[in-house]
C-alpha atoms as a PDB file:
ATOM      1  CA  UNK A   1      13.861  11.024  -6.711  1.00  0.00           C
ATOM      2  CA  UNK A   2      13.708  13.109  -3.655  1.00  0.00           C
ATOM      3  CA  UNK A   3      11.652  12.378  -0.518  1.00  0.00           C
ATOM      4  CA  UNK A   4       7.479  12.887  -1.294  1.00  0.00           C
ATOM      5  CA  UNK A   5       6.432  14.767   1.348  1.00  0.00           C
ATOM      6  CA  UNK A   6       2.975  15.646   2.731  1.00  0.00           C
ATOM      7  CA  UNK A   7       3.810  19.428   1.901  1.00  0.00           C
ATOM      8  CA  UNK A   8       4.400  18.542  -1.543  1.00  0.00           C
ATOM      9  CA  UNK A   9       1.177  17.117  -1.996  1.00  0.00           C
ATOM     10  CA  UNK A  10      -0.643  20.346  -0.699  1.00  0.00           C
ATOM     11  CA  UNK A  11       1.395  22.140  -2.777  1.00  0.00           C
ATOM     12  CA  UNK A  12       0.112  20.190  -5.827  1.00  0.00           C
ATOM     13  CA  UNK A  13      -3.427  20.515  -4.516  1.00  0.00           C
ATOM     14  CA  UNK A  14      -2.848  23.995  -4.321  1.00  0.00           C
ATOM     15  CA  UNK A  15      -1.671  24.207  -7.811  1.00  0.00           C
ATOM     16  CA  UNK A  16      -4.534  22.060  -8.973  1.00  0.00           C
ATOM     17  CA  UNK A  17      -2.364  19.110 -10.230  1.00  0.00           C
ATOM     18  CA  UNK A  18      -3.699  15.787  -9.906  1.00  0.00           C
ATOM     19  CA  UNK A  19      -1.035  12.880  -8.686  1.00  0.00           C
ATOM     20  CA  UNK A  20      -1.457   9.323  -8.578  1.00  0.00           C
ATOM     21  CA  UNK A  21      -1.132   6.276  -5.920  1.00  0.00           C
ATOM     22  CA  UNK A  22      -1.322   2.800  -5.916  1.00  0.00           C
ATOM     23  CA  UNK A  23      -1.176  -0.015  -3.072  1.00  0.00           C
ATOM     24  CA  UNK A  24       1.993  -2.062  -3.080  1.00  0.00           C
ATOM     25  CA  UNK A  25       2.803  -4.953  -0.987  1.00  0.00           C
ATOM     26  CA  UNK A  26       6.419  -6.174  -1.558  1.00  0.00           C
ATOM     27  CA  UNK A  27      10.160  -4.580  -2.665  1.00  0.00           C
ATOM     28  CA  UNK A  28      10.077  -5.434  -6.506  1.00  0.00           C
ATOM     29  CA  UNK A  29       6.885  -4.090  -7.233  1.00  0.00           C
ATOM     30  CA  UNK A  30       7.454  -1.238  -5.055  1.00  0.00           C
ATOM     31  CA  UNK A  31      10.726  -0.403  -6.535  1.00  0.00           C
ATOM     32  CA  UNK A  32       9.125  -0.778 -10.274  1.00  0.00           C
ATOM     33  CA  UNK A  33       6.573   1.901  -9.425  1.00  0.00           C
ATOM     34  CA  UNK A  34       8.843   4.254  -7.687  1.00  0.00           C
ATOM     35  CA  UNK A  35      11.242   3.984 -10.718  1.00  0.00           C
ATOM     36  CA  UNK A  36       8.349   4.397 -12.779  1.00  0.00           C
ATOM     37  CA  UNK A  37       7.589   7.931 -10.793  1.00  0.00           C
ATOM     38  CA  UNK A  38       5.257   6.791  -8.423  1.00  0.00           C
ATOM     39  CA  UNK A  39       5.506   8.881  -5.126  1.00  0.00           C
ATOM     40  CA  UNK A  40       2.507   7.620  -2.831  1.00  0.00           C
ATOM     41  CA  UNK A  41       1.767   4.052  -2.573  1.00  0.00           C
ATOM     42  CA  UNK A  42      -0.731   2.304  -0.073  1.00  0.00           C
ATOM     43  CA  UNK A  43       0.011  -0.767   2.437  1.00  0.00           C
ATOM     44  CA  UNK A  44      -3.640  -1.520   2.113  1.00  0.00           C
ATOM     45  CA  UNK A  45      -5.885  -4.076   4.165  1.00  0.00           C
ATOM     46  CA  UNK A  46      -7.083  -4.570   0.672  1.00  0.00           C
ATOM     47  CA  UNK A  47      -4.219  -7.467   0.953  1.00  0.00           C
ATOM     48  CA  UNK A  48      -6.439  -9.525   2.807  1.00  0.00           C
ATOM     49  CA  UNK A  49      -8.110 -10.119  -0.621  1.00  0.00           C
ATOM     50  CA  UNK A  50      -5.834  -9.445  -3.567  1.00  0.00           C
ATOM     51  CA  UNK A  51      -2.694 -11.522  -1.117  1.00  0.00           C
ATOM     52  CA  UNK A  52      -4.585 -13.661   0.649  1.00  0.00           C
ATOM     53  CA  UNK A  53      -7.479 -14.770  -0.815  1.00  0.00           C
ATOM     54  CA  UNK A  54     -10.205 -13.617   1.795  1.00  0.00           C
ATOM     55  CA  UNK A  55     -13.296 -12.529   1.033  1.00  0.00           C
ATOM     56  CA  UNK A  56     -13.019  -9.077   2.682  1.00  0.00           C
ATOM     57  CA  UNK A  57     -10.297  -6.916   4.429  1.00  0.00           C
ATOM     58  CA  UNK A  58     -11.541  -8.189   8.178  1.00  0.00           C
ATOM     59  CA  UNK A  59      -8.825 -11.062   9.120  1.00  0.00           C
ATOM     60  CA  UNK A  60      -5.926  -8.942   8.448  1.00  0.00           C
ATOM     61  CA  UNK A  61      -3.993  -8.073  11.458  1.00  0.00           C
ATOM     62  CA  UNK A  62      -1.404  -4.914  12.282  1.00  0.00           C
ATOM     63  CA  UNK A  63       1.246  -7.938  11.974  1.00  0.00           C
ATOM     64  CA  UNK A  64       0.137  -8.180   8.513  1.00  0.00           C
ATOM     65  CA  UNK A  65       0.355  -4.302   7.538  1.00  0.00           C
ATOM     66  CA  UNK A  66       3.458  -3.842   9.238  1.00  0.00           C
ATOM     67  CA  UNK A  67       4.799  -6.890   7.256  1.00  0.00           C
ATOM     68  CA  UNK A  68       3.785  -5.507   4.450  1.00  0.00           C
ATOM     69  CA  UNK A  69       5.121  -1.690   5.251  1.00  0.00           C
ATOM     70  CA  UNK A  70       8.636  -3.119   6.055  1.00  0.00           C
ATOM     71  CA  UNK A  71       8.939  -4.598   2.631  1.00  0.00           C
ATOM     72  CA  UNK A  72       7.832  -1.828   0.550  1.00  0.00           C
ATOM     73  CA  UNK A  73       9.620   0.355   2.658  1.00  0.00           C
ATOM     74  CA  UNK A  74      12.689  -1.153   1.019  1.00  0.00           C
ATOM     75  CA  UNK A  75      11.957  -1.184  -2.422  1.00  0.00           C
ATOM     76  CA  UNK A  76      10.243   2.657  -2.567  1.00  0.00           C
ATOM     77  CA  UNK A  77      12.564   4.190  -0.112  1.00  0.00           C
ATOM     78  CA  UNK A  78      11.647   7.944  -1.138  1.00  0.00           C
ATOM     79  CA  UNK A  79       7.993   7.343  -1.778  1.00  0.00           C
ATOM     80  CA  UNK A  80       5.268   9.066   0.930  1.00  0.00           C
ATOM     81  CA  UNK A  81       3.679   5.881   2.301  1.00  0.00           C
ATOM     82  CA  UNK A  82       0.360   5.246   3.884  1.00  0.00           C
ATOM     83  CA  UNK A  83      -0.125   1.904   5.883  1.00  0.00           C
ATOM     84  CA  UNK A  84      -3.842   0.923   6.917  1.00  0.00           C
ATOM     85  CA  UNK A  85      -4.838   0.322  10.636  1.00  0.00           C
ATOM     86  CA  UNK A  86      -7.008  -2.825  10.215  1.00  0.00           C
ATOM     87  CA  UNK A  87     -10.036  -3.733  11.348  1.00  0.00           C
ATOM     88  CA  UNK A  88     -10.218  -3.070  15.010  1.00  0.00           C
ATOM     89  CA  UNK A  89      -6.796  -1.894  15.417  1.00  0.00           C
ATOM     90  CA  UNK A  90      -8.282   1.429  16.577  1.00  0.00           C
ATOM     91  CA  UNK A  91     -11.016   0.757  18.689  1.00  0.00           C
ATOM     92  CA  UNK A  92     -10.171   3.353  21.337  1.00  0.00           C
ATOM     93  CA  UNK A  93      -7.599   6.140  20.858  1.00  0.00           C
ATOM     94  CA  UNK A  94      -4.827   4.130  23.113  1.00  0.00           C
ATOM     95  CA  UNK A  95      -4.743   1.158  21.151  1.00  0.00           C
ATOM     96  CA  UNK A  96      -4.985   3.311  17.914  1.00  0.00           C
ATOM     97  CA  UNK A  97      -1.477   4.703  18.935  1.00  0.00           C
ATOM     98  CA  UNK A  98      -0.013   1.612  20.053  1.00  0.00           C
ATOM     99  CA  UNK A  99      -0.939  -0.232  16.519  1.00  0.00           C
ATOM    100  CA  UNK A 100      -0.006   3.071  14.856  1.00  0.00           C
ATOM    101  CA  UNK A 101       3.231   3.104  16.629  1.00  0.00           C
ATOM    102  CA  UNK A 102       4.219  -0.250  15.257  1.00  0.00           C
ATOM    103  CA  UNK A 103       3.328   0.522  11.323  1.00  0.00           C
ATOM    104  CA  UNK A 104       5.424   3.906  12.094  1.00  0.00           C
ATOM    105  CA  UNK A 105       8.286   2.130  13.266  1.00  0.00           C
ATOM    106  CA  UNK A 106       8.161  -0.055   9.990  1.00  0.00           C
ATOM    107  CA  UNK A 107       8.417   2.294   8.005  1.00  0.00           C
ATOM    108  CA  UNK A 108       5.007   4.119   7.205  1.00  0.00           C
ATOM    109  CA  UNK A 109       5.119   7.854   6.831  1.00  0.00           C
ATOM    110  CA  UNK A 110       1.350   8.304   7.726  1.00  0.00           C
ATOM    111  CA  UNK A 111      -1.456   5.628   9.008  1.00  0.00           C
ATOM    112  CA  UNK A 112      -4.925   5.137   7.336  1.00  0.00           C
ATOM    113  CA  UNK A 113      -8.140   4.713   9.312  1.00  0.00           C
ATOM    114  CA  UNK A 114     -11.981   4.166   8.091  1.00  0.00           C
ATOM    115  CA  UNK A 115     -14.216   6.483   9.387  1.00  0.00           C
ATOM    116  CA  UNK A 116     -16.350   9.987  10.298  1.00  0.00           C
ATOM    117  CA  UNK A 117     -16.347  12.042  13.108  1.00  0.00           C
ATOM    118  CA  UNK A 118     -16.705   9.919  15.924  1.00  0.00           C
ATOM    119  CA  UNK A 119     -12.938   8.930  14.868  1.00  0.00           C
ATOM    120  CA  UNK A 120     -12.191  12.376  15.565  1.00  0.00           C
ATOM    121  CA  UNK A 121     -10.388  12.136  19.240  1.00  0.00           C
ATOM    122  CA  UNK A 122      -8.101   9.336  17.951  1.00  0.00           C
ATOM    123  CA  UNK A 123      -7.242  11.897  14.738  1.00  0.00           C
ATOM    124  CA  UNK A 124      -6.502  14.182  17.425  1.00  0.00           C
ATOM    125  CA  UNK A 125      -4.386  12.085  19.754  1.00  0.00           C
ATOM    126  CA  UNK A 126      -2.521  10.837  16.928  1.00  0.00           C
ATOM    127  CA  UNK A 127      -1.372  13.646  15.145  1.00  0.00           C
ATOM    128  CA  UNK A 128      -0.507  15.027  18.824  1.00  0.00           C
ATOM    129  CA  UNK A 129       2.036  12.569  18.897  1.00  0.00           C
ATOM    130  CA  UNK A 130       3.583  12.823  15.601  1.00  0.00           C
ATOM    131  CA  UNK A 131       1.637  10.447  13.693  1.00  0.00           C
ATOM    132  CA  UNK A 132      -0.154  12.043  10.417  1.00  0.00           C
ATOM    133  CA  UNK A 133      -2.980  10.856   9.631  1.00  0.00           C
ATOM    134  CA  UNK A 134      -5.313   9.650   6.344  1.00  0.00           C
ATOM    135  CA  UNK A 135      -8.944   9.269   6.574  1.00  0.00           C
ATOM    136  CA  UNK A 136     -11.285   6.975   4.649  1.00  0.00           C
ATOM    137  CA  UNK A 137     -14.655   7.812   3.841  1.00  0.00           C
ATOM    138  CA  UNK A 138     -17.530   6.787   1.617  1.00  0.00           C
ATOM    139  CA  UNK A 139     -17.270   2.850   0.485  1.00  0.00           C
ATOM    140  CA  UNK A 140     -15.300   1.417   4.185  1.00  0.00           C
ATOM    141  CA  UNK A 141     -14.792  -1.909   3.236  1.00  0.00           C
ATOM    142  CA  UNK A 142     -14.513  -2.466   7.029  1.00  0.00           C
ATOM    143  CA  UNK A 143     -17.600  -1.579   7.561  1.00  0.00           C
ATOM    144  CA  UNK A 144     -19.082  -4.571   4.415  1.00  0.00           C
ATOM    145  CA  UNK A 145     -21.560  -5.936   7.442  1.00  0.00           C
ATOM    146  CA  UNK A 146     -22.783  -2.874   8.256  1.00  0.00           C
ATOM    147  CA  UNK A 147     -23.513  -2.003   4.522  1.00  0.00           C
ATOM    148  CA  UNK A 148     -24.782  -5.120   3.329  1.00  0.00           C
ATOM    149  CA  UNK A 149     -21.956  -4.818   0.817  1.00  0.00           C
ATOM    150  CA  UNK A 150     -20.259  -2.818  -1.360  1.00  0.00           C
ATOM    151  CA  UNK A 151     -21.777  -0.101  -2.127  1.00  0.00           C
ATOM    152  CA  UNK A 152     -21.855   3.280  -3.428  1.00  0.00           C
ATOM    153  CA  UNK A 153     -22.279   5.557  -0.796  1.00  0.00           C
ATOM    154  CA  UNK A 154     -23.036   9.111  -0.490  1.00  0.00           C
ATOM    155  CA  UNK A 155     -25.870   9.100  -2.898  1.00  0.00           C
ATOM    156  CA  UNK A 156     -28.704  11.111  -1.167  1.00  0.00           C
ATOM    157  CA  UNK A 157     -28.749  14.008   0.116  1.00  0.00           C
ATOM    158  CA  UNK A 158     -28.557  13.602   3.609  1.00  0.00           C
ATOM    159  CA  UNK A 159     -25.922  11.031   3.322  1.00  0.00           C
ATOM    160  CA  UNK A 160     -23.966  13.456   1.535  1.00  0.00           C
ATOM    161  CA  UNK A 161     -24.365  16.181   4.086  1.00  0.00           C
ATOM    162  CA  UNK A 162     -23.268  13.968   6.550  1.00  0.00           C
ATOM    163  CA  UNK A 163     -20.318  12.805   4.461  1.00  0.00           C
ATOM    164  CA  UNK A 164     -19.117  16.423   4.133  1.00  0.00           C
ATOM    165  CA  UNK A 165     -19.698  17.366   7.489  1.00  0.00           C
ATOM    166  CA  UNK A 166     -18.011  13.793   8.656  1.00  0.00           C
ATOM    167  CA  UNK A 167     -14.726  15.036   6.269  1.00  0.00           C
ATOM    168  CA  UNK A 168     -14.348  18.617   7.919  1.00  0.00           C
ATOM    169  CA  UNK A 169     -14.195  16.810  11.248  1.00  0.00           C
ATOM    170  CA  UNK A 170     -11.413  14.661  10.303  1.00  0.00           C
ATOM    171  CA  UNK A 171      -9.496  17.643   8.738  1.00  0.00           C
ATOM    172  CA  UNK A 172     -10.113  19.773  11.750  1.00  0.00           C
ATOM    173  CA  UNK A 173      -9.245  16.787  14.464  1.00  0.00           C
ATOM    174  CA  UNK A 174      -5.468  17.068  12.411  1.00  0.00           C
ATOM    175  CA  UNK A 175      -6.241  14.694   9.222  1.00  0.00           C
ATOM    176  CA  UNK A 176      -3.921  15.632   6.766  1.00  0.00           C
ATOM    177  CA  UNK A 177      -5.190  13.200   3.613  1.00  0.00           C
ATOM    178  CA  UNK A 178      -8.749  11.999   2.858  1.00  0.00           C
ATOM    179  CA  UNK A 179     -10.061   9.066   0.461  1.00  0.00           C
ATOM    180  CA  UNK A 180     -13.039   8.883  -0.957  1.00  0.00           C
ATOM    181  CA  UNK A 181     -14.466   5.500  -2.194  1.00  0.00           C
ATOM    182  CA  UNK A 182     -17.586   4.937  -4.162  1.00  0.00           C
ATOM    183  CA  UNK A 183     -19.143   7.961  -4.077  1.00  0.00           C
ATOM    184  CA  UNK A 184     -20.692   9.971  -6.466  1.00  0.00           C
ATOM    185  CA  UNK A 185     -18.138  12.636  -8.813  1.00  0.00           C
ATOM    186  CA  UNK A 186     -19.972  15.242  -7.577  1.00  0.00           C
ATOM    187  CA  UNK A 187     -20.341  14.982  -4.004  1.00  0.00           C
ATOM    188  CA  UNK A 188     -15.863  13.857  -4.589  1.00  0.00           C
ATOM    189  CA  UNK A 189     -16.149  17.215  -5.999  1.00  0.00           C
ATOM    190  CA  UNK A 190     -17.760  19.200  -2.831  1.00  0.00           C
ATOM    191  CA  UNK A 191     -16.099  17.785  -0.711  1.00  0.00           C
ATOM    192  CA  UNK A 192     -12.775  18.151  -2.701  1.00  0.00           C
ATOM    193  CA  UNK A 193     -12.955  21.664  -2.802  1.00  0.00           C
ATOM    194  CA  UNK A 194     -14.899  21.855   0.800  1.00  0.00           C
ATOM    195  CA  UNK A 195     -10.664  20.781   2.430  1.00  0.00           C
ATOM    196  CA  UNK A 196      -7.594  22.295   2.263  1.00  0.00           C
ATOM    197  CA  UNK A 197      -5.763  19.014   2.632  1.00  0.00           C
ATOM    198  CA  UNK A 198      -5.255  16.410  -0.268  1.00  0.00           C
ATOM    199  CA  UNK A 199      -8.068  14.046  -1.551  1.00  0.00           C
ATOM    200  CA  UNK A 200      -7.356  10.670  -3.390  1.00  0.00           C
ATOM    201  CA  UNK A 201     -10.198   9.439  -4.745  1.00  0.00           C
ATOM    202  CA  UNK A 202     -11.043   6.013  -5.882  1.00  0.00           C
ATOM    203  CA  UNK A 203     -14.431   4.943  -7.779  1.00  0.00           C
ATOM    204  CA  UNK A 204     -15.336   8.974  -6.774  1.00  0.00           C
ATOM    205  CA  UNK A 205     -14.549  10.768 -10.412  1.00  0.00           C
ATOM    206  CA  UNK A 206     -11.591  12.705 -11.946  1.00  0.00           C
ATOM    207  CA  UNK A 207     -12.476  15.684  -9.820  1.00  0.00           C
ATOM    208  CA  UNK A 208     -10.028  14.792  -7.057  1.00  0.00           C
ATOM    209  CA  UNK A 209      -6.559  16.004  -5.779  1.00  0.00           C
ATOM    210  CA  UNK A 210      -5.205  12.313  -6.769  1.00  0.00           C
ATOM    211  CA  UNK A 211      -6.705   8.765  -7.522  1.00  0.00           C
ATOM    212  CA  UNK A 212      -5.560   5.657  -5.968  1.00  0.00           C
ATOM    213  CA  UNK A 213      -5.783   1.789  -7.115  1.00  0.00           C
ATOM    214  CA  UNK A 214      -5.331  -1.560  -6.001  1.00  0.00           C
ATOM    215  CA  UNK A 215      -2.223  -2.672  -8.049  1.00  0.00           C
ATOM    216  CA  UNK A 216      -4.347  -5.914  -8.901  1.00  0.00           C
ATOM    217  CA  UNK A 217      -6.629  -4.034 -10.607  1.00  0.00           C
ATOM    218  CA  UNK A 218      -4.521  -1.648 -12.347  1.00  0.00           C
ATOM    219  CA  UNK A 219      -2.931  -4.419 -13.943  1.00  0.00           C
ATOM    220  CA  UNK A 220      -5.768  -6.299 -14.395  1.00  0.00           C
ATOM    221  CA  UNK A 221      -4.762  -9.740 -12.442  1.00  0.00           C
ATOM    222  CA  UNK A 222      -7.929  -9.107 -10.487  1.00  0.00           C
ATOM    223  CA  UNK A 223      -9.596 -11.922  -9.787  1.00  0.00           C
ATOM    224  CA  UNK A 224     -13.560 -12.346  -9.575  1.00  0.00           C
ATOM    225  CA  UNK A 225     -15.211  -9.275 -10.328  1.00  0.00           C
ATOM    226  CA  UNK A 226     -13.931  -5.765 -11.278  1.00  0.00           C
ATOM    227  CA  UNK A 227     -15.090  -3.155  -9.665  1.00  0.00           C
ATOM    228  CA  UNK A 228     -16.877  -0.297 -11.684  1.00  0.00           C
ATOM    229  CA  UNK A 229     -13.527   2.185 -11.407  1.00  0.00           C
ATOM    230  CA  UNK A 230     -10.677  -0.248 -12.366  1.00  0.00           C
ATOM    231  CA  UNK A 231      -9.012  -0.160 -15.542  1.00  0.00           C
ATOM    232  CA  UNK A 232      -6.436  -2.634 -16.841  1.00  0.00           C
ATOM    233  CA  UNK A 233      -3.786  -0.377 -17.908  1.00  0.00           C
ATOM    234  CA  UNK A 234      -1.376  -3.209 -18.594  1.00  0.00           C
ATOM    235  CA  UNK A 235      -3.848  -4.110 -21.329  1.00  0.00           C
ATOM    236  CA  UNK A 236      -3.274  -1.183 -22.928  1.00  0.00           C
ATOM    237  CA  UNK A 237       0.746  -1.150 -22.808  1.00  0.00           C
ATOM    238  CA  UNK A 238       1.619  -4.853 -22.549  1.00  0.00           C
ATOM    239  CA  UNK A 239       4.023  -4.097 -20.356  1.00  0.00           C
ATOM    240  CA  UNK A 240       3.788  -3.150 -16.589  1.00  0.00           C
ATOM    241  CA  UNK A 241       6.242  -0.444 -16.444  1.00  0.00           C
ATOM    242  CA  UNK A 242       4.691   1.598 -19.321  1.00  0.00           C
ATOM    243  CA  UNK A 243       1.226   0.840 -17.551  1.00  0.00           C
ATOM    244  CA  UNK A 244       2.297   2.348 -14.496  1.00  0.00           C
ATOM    245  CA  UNK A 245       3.610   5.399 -16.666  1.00  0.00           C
ATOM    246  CA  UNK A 246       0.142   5.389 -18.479  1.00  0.00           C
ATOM    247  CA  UNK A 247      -1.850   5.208 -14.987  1.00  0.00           C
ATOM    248  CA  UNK A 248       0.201   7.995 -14.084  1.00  0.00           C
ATOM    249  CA  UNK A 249      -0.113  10.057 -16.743  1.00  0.00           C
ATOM    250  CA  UNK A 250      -4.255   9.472 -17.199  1.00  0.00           C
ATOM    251  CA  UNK A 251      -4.162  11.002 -13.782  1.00  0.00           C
ATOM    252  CA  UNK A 252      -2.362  13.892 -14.134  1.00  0.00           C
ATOM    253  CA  UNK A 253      -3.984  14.866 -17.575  1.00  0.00           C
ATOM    254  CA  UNK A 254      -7.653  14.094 -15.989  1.00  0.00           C
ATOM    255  CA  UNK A 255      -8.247  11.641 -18.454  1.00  0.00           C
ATOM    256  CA  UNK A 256      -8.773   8.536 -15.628  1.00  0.00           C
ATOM    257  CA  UNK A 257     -11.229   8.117 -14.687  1.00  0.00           C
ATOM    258  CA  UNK A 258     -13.524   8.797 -16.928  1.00  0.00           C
ATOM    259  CA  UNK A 259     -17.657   9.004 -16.901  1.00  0.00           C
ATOM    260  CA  UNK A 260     -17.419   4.934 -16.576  1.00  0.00           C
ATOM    261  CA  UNK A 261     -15.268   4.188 -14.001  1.00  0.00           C
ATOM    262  CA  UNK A 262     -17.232   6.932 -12.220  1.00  0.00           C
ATOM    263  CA  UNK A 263     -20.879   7.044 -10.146  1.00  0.00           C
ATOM    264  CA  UNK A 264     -23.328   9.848 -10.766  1.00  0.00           C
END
């Protein structure tokens, strides 16, 4: 497999093919998925909950990510992957580079931060100095206190507006990927076709550039509840390689997610 590139993802955005992702957190797994064809994959603070048992991404550290990063840096060695900043690793645009420095250095080929446009100076600084950049808008699971929960976001009409306009800031501050969480398919959809750069969408519809799920709940060893937009592919297969074949290929045809893993 060669190297996944961030070029080759605007090129398949351009050529309206959808591709997948999926988080990873150690070398087998990562190695499985990249044999399997998987070129993104996601050091997510999500391991906070599906590793560690926490009730939400806040006590993971940059220690943690960059753990993480090193180890699926091994197994995936050709994949394009993202590493999450955690919560409050980015407070101010210095310490943004500094904690982005140290996922870099571990492996990561582009960092991942939650939120609009006042992140738009660190976007800036970061991609000045050679590190590209993912936003995260819509469901921040950083951002749980502030929302009460998790919820769908995005749903009236001025929060859309202000999730569109929050998404053209990132891209024009030097974001070069955007996810979308929990928000309706056709706001995903706007805003999707509102960027020139990639959008992975997860619980936001099959009108995305590519989807994106935690591996937990693609395989269904979730535990607790399931959120609205997983699906146990291993169910389907009984085996976890042809899962993560039939994952990707739902994506690519358009067929995941469908009308109930989505929000209208």
């Amino acid at each position: 497999m060669k190297q996944t590139t961030i070029t080759h993802l605007r090129q398949l955005k351009q050529e309206k093919k959808r591709f997948a992702s999926i988080t990873a957190y150690d070398a087998s797994f990562a190695q499985l998925f990249e044999e399997q064809g998987m070129r993104v994959m996601l050091v997510g603070d999500s391991l906070g909950m599906a590793l560690q048992g926490h009730d939400s991404t806040l006590p993971v550290t940059v220690e943690d990510i960059a753990y993480h990063t090193r180890a699926v840096r091994r197994g995936a060695p050709h994949c394009l992957l993202l590493a999450d900043l955690p919560f409050m690793a980015y407070a101010t645009p210095e310490q943004a580079c500094e904690n982005a420095a140290v996922l870099m250095r571990a492996g990561a080929n582009m960092v991942k931060l939650e939120g609009g446009r006042w992140l738009a100076e660190t976007v800036e600084k970061l991609t000045n100095r050679a590190v590209p950049v993912c936003g995260h808008l819509g469901l921040t699971p950083q951002s749980v206190n502030i929302f009460g929960g998790y919820k769908v976001q995005g749903r009236d009409d001025n929060a859309a507006d202000a999730m569109l306009a929050d998404a053209m800031a990132l891209e024009t501050a030097g974001a070069q990927m955007l996810v979308l969480e929990c928000v309706p398919t056709s706001l995903a959809q706007k805003i999707t076709g509102a960027l020139g750069i990639p959008v992975i969408g997860i619980g936001a519809g099959n009108l995305t550039d590519g989807q994106v799920l935690v591996m937990h709940d693609a395989l269904g060893i979730t535990g607790g509840h399931t959120p609205k937009f997983a699906k146990n592919f291993l169910a389907q297969t009984g085996d976890i390689r042809a899962a993560i074949r039939q994952y990707i290929a739902e994506v690519e045809s358009g067929a995941y997610p469908g009308a109930e893993h989505s929000f209208q």
